[in-house]
Protein backbone atom coordinates (compact mmCIF):
# COMPACT_ATOMS: atom_id res chain seq x y z
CA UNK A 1 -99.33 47.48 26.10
CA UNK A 2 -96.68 44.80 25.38
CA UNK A 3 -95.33 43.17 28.13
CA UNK A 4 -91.88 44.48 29.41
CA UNK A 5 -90.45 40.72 29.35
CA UNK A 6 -91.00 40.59 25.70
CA UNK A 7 -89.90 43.85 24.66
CA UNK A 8 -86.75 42.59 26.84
CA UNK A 9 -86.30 39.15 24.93
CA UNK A 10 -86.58 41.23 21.37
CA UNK A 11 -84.11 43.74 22.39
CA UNK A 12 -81.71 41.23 23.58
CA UNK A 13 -82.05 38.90 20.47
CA UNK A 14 -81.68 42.32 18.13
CA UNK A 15 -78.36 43.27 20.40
CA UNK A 16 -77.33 39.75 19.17
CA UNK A 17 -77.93 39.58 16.08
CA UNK A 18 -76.17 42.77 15.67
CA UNK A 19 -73.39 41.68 17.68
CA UNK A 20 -73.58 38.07 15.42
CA UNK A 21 -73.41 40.61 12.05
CA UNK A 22 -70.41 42.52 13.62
CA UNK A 23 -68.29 39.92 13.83
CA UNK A 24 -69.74 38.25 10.51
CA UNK A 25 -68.01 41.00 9.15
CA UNK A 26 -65.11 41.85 10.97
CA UNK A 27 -63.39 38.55 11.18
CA UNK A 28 -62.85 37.98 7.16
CA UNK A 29 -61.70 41.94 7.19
CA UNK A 30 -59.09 41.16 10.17
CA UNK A 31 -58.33 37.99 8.56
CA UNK A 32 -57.50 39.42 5.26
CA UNK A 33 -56.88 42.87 5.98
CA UNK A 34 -57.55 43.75 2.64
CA UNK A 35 -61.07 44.85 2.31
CA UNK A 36 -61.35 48.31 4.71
CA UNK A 37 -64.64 48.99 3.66
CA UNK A 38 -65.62 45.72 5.28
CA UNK A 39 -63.67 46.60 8.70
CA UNK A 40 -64.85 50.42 8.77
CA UNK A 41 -68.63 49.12 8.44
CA UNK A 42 -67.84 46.29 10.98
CA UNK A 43 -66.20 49.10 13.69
CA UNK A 44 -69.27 51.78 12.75
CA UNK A 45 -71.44 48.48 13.60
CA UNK A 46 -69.78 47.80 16.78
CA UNK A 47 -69.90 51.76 18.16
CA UNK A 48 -73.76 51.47 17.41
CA UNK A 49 -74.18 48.26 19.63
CA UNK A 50 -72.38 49.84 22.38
CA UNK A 51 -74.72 53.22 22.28
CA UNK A 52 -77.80 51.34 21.35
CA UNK A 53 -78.39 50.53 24.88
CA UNK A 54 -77.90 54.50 25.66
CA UNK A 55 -80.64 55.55 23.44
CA UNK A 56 -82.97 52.86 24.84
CA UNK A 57 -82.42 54.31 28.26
CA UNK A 58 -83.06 57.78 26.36
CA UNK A 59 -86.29 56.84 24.57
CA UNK A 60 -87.87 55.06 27.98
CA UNK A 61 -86.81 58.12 30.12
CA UNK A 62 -88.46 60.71 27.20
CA UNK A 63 -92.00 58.63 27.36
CA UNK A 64 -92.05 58.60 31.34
CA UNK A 65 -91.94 62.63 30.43
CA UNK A 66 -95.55 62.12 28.22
């Protein structure tokens, strides 16, 4: 079984690199406000970062259930 400090440091640098695309996107479509699709994808981004640590929770209380 992997360590719980390493499947901590890959979580984190996911959450970050999510959180790094989010705003990758976001700021041009704010910027310009001319491309929505851009800013729709960068909000549906952002609600997904914010629940992603939810469904971790979820998935490590479900195998505690095995």
């Amino acid at each position: 079984m992997m360590r719980m400090h390493l499947v901590f440091a890959g979580m984190l640098a996911g959450y970050l690199l999510l959180l790094l695309i989010a705003f990758r996107i976001a700021i041009p479509a704010l910027v310009n406000m001319q491309n929505d699709g851009a800013l729709i994808l960068a909000i549906l981004l952002a609600f997904a970062l914010a629940a992603l640590p939810f469904f971790v929770c979820f998935l490590m209380e479900k195998n505690d259930e095995d």
